[in-house]
C-alpha atoms as a PDB file:
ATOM      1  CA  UNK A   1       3.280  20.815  31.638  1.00  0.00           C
ATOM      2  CA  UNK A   2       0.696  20.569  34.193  1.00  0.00           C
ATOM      3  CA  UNK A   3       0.427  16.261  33.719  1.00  0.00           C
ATOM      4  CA  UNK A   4       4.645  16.942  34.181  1.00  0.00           C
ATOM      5  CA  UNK A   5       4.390  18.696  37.128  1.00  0.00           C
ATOM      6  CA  UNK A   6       1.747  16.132  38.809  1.00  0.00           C
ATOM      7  CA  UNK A   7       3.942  13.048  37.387  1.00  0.00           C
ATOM      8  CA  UNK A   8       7.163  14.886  39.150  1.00  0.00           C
ATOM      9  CA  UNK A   9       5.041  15.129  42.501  1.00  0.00           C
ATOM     10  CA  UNK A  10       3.325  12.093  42.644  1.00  0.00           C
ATOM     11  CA  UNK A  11       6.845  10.463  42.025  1.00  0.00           C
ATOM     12  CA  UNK A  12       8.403  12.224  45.064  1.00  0.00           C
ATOM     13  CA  UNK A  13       5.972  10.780  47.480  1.00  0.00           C
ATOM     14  CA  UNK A  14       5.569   7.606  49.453  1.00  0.00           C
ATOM     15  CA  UNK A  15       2.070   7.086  48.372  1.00  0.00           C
ATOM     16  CA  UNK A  16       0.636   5.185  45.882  1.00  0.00           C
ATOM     17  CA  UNK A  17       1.592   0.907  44.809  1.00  0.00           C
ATOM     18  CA  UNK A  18       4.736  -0.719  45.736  1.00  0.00           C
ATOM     19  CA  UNK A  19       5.777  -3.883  44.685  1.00  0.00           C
ATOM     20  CA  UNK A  20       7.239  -5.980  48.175  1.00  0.00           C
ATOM     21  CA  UNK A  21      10.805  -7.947  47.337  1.00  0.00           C
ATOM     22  CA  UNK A  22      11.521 -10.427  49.807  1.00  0.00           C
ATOM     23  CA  UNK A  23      15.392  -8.981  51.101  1.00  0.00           C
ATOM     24  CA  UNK A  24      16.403 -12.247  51.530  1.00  0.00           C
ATOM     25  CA  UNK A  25      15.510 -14.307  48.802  1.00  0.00           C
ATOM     26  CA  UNK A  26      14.736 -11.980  45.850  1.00  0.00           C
ATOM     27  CA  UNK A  27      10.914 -13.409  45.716  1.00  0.00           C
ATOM     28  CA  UNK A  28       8.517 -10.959  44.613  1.00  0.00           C
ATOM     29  CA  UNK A  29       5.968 -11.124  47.093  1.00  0.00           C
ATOM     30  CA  UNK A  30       3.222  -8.514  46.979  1.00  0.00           C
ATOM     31  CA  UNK A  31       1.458  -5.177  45.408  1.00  0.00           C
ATOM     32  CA  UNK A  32       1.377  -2.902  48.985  1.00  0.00           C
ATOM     33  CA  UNK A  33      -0.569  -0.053  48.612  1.00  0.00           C
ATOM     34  CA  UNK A  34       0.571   2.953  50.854  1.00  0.00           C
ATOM     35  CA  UNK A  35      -2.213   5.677  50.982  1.00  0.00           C
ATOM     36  CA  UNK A  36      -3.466   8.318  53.941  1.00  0.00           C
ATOM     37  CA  UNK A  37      -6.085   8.210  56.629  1.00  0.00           C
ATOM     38  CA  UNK A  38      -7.018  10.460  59.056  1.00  0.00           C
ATOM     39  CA  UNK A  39      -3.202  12.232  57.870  1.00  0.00           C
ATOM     40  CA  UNK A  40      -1.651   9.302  58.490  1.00  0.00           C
ATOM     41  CA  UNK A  41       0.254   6.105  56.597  1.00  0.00           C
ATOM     42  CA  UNK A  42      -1.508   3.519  55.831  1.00  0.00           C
ATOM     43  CA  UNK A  43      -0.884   0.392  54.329  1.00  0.00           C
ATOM     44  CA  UNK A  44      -2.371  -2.565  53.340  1.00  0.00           C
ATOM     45  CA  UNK A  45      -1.981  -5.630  51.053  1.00  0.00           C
ATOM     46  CA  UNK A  46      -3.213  -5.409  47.345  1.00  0.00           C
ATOM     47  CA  UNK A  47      -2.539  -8.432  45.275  1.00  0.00           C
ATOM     48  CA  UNK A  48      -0.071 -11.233  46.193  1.00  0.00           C
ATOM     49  CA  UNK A  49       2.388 -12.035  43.752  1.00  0.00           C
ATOM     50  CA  UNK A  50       4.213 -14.936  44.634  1.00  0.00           C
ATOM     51  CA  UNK A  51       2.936 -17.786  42.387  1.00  0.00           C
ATOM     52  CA  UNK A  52       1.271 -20.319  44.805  1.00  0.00           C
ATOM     53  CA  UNK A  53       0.149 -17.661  47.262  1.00  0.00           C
ATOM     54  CA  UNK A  54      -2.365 -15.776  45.877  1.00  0.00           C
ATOM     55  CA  UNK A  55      -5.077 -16.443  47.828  1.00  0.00           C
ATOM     56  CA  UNK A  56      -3.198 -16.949  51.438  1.00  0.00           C
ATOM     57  CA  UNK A  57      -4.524 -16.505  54.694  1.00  0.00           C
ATOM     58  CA  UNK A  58      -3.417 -15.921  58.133  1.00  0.00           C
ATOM     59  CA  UNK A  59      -2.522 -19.048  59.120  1.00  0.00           C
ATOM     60  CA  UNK A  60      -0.271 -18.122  61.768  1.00  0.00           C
ATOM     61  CA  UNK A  61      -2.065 -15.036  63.018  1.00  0.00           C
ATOM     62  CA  UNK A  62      -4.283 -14.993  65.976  1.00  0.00           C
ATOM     63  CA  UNK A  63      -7.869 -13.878  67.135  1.00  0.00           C
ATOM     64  CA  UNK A  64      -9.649 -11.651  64.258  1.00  0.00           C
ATOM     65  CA  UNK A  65      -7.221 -12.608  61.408  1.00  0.00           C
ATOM     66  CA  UNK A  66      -6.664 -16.206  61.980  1.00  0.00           C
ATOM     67  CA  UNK A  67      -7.527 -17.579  58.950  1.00  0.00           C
ATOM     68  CA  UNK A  68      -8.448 -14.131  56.964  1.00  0.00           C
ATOM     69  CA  UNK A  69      -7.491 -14.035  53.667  1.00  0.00           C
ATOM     70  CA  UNK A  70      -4.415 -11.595  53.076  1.00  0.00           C
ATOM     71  CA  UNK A  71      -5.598  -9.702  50.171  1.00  0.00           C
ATOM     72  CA  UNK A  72      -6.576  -6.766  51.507  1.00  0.00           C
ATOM     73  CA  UNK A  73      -5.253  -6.770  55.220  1.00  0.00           C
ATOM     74  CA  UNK A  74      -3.570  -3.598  56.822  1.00  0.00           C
ATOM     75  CA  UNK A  75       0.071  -4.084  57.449  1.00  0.00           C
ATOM     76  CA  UNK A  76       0.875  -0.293  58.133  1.00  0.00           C
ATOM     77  CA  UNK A  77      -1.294   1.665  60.467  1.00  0.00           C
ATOM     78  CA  UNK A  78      -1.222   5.242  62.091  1.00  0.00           C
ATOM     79  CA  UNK A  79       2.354   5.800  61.177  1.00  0.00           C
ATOM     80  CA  UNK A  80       3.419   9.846  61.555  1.00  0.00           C
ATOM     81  CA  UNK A  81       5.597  11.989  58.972  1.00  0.00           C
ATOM     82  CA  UNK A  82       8.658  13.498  60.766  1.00  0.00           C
ATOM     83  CA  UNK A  83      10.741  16.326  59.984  1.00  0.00           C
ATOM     84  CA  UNK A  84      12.935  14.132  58.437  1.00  0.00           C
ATOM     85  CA  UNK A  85      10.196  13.184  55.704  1.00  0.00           C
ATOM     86  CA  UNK A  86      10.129   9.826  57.739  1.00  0.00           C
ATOM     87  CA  UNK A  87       7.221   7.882  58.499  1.00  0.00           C
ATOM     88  CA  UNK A  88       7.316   6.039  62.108  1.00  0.00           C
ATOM     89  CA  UNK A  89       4.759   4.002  64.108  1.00  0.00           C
ATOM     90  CA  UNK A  90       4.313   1.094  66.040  1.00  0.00           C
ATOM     91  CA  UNK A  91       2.096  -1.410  63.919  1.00  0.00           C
ATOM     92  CA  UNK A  92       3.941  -2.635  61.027  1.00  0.00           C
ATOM     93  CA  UNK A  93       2.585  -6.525  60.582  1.00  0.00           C
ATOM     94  CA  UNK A  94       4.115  -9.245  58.680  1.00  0.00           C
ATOM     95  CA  UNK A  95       1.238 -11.461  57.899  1.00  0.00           C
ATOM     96  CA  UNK A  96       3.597 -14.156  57.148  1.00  0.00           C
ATOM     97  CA  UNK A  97       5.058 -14.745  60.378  1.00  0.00           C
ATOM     98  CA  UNK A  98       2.107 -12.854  62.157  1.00  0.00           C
ATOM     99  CA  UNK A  99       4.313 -10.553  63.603  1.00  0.00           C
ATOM    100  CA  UNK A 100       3.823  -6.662  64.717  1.00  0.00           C
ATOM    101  CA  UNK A 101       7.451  -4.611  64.466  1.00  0.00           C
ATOM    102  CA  UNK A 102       7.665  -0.592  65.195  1.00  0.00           C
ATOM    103  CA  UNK A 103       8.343   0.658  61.588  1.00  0.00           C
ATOM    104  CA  UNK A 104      10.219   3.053  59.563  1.00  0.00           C
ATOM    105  CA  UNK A 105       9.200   4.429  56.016  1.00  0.00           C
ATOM    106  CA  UNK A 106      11.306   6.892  53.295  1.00  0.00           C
ATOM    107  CA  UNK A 107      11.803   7.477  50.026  1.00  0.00           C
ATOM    108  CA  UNK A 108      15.433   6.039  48.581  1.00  0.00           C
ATOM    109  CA  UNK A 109      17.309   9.289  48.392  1.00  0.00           C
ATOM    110  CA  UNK A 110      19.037   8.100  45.437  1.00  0.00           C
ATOM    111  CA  UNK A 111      15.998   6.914  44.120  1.00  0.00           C
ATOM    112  CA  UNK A 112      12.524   7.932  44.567  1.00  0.00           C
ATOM    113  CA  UNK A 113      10.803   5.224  42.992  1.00  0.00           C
ATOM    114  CA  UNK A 114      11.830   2.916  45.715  1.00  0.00           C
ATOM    115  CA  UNK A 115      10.878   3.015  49.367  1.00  0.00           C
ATOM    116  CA  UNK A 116      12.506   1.603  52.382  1.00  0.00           C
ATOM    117  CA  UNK A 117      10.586  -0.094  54.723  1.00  0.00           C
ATOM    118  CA  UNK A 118      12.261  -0.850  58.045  1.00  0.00           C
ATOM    119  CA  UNK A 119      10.891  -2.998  61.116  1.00  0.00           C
ATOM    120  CA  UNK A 120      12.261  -3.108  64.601  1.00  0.00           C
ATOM    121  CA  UNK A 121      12.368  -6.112  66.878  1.00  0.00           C
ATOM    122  CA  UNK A 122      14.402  -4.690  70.189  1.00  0.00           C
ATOM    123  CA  UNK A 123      17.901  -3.784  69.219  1.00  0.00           C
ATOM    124  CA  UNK A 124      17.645  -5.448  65.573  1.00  0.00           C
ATOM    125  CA  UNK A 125      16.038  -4.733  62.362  1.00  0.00           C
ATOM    126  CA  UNK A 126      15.437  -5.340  58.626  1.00  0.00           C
ATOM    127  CA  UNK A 127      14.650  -3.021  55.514  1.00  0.00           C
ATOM    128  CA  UNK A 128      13.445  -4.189  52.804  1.00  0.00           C
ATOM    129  CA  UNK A 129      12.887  -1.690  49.731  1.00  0.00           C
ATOM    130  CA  UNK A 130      10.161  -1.783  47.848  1.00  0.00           C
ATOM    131  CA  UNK A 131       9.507  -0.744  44.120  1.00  0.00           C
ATOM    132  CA  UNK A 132       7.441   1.762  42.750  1.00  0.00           C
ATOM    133  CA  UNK A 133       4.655   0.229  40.338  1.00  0.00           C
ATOM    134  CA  UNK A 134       4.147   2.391  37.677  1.00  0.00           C
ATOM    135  CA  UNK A 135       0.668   4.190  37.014  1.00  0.00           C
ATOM    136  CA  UNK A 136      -0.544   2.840  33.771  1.00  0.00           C
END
């Protein structure tokens, strides 16, 4: 029961590995994982999956990570847990692109094993969700 309980939990919260799906093409593009620091969300790349990729860098990005592999670079930083159960902040970087968006982050109401993920460029925006990769 106790294993159940933890499983149950640990299923109902935003931390832990998500797989990235690219919203507009259906790629699978990355292993995220979203963990805590200092009380807040974090996030950072763990393995790329799209075949080609794997060992990317920041070709577009500037100063520091120009150049710097993407494996292992933060993408989520600082964000703060509303009373809505909604993450927010203001870095949320697409190494891709090498662009910074204000962010959203919650769990699929429907579904808790996938996680919404939604960046803000002035009036417009984009969610992607993201799947739950299961704890072996």
């Amino acid at each position: 029961m106790g294993s159940l309980t933890f499983q149950t939990l640990f299923s109902q919260s935003v931390f832990g590995k998500w797989k990235t799906i690219d919203d507009r093409t259906g790629i699978e593009k990355a292993i995220v994982e979203v963990y805590t620091e200092n009380g807040m969300l974090q996030a950072r790349i763990e393995k790329i999956l799209e075949v080609g990729k794997e060992d990317a860098v920041c070709i577009k990005c500037e100063g520091e990570l120009k150049d710097r592999p993407i494996v292992g670079m933060q993408i989520m930083s600082n964000f703060e847990k509303n009373d809505d159960g909604e993450y927010r902040g203001d870095r949320l970087f697409d190494p891709e692109h090498a662009k910074t968006y204000r962010g959203k982050v919650w769990l699929d109401p429907g579904n808790t094993n996938k996680l919404k993920v939604r960046g803000y460029l002035a009036f417009f925006y984009r969610t992607q969700t993201w799947h739950r990769v299961k704890q072996e």
